[in-house]
N, C-alpha and C. Protein backbone atom coordinates (compact mmCIF):
# COMPACT_ATOMS: atom_id res chain seq x y z
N UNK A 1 -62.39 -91.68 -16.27
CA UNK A 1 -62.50 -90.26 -16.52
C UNK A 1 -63.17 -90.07 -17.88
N UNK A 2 -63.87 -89.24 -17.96
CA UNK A 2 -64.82 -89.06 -18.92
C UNK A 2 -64.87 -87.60 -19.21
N UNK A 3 -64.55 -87.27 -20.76
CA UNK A 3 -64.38 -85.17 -20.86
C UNK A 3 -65.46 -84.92 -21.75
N UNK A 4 -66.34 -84.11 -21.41
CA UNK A 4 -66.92 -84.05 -22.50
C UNK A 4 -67.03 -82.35 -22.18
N UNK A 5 -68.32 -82.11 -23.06
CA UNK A 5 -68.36 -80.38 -23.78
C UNK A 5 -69.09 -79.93 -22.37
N UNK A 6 -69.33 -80.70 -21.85
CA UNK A 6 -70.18 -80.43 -20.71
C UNK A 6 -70.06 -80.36 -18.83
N UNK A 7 -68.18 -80.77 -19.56
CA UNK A 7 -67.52 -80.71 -18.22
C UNK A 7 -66.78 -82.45 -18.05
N UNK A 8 -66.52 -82.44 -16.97
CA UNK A 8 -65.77 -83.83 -16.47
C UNK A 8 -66.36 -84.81 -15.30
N UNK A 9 -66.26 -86.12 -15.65
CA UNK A 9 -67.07 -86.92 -14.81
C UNK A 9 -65.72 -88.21 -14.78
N UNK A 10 -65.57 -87.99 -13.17
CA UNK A 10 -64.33 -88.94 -12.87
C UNK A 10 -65.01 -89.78 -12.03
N UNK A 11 -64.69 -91.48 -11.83
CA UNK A 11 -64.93 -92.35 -11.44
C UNK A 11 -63.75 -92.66 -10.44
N UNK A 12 -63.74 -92.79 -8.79
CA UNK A 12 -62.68 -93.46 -8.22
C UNK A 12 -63.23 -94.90 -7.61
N UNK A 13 -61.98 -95.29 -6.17
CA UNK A 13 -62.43 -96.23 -5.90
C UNK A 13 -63.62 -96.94 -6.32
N UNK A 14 -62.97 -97.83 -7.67
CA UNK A 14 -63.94 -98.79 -8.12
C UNK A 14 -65.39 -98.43 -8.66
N UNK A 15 -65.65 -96.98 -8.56
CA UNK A 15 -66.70 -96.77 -9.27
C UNK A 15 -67.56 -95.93 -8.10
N UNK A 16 -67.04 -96.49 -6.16
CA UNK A 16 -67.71 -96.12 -5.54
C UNK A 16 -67.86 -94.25 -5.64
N UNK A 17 -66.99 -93.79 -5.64
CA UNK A 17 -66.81 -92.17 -5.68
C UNK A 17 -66.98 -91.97 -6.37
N UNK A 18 -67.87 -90.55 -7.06
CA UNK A 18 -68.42 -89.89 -8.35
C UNK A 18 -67.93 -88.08 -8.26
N UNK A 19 -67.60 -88.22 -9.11
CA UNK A 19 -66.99 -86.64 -9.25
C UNK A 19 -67.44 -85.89 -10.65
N UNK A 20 -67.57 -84.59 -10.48
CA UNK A 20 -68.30 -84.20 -11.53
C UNK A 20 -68.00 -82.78 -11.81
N UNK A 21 -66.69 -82.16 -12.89
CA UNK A 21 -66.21 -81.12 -12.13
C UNK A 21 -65.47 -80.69 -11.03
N UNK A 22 -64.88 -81.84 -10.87
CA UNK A 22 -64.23 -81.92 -9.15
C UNK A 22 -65.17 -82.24 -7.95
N UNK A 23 -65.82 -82.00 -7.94
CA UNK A 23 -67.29 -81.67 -7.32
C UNK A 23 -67.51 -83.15 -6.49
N UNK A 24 -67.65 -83.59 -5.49
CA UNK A 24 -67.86 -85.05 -4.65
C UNK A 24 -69.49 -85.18 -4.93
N UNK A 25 -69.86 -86.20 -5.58
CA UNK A 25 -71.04 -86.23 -5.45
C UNK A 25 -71.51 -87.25 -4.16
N UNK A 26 -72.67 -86.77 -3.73
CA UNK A 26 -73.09 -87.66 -2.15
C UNK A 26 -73.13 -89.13 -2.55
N UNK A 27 -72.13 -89.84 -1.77
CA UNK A 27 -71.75 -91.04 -1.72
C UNK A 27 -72.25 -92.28 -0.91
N UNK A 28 -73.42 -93.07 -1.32
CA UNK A 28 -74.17 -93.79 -0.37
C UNK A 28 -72.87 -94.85 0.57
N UNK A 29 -73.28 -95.17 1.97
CA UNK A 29 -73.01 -95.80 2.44
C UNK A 29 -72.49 -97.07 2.22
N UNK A 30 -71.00 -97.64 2.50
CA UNK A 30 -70.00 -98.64 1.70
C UNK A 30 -71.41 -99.77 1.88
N UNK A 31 -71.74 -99.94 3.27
CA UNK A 31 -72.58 -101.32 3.29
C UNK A 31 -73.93 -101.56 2.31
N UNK A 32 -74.13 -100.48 1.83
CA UNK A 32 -75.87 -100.16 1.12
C UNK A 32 -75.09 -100.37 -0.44
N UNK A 33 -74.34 -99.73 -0.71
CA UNK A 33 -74.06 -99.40 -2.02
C UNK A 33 -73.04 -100.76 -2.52
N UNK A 34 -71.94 -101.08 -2.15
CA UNK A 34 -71.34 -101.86 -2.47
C UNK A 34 -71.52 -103.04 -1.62
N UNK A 35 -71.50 -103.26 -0.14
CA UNK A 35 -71.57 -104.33 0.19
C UNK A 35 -72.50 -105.23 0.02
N UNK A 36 -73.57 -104.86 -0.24
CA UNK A 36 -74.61 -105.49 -0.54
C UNK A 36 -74.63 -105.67 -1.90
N UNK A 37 -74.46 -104.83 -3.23
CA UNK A 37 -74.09 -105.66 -4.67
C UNK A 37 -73.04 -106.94 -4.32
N UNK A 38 -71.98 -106.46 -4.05
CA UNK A 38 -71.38 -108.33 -3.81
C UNK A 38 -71.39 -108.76 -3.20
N UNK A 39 -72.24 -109.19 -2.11
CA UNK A 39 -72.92 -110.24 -0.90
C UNK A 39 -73.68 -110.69 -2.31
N UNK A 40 -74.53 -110.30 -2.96
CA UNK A 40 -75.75 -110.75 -3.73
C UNK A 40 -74.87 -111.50 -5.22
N UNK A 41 -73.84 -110.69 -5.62
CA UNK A 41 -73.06 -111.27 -6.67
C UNK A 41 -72.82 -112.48 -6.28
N UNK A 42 -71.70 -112.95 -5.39
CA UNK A 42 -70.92 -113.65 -4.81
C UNK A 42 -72.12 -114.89 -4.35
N UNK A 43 -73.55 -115.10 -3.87
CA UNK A 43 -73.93 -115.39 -3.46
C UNK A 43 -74.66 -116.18 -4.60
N UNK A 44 -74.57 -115.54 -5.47
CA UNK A 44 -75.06 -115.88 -7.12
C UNK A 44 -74.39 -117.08 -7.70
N UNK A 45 -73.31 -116.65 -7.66
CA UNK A 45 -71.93 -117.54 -7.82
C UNK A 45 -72.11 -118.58 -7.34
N UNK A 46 -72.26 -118.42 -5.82
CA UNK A 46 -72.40 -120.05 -5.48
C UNK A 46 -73.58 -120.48 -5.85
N UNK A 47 -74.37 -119.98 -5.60
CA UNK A 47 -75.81 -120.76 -6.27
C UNK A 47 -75.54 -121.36 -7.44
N UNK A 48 -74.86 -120.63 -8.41
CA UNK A 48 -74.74 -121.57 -9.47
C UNK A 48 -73.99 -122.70 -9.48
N UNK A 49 -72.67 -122.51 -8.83
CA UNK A 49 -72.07 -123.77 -8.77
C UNK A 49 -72.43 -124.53 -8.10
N UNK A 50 -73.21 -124.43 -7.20
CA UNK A 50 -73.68 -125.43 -6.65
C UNK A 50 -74.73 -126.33 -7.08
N UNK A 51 -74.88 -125.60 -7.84
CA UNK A 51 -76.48 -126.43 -9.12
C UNK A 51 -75.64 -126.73 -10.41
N UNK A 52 -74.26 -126.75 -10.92
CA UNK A 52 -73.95 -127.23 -11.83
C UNK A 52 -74.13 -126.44 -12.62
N UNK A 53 -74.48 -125.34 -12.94
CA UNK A 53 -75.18 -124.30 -13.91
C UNK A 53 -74.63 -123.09 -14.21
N UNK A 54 -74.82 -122.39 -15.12
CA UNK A 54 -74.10 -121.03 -15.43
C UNK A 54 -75.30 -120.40 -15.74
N UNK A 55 -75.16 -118.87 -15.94
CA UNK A 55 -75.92 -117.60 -16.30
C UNK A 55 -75.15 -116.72 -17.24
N UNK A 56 -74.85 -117.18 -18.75
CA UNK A 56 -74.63 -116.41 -19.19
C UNK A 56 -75.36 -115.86 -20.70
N UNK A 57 -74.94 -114.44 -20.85
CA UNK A 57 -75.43 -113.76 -22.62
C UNK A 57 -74.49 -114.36 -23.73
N UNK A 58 -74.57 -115.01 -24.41
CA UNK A 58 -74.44 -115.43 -25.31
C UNK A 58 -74.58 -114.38 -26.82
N UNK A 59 -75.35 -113.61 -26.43
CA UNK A 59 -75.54 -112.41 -27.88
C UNK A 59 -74.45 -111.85 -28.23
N UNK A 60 -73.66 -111.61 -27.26
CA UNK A 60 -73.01 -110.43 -27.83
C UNK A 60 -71.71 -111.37 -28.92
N UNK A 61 -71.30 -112.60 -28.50
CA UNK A 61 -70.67 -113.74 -29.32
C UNK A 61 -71.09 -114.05 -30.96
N UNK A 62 -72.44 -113.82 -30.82
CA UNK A 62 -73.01 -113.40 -32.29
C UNK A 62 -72.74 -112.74 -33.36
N UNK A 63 -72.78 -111.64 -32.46
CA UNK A 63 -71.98 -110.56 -33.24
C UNK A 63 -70.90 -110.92 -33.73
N UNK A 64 -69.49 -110.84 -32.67
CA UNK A 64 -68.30 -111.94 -33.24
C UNK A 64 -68.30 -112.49 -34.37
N UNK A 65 -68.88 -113.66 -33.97
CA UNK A 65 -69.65 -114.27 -35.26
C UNK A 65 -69.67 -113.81 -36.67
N UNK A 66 -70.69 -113.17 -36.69
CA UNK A 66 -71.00 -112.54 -37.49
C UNK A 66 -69.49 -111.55 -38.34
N UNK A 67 -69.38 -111.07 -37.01
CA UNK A 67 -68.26 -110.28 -37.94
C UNK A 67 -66.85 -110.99 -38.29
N UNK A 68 -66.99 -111.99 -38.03
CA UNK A 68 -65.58 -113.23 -38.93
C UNK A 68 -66.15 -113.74 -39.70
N UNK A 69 -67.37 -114.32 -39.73
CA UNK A 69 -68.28 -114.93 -40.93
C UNK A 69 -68.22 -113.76 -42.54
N UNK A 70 -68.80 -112.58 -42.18
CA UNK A 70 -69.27 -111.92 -43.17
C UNK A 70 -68.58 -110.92 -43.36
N UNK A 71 -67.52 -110.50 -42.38
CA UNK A 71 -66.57 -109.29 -42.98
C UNK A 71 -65.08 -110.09 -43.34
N UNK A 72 -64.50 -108.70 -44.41
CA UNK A 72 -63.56 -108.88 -45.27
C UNK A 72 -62.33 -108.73 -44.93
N UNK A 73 -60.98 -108.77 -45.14
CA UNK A 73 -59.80 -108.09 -44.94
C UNK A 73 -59.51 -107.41 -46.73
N UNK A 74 -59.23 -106.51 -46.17
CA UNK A 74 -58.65 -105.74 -47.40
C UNK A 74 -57.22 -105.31 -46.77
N UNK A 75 -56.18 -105.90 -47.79
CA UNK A 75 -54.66 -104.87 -47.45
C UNK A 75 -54.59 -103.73 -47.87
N UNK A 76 -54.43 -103.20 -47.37
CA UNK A 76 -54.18 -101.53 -47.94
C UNK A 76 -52.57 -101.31 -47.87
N UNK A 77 -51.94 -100.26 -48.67
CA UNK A 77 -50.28 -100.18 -48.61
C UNK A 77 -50.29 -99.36 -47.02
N UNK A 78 -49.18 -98.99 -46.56
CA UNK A 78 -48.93 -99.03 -45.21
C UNK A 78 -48.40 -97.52 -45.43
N UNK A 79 -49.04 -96.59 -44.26
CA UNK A 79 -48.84 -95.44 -44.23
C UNK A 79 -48.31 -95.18 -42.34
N UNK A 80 -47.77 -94.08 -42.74
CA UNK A 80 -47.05 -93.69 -41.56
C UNK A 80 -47.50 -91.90 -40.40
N UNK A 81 -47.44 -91.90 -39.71
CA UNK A 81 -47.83 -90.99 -39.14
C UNK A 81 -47.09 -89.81 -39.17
């Protein structure tokens, strides 16, 4: 669920249903829309394992990185709500 100044945009089943305002937005067909992203995921998967191999981003670990490398801790005294 998502609120903004511009109204509301709700996500169901898994992402398949889109709502917007309450509003149903036209919902492609389970086999077009989802069945076919994970036939192709899943199918990925094995390809890789079956070649010994992975597919992954590595960048965003960088960052990480980066931010234990070069940032600080500062204690600050402890405040209450």
């Amino acid at each position: 669920r998502i609120e903004t100044d511009g109204g509301v945009l709700t996500l169901t089943h898994g992402g398949a249903d889109l709502f917007i305002d309450g509003e149903h937005q036209v919902r492609p067909t389970h086999d077009v829309a989802l069945g076919g992203e994970y036939a192709h995921l899943y199918r990925r998967f094995a390809d890789l394992i079956a070649a010994g191999r992975s597919d992954v981003d590595l960048t965003p670990l960088s960052h990480v990185a980066d931010a234990f490398m070069l940032g600080e801790r500062i204690a600050a005294p402890a405040f209450h709500f």
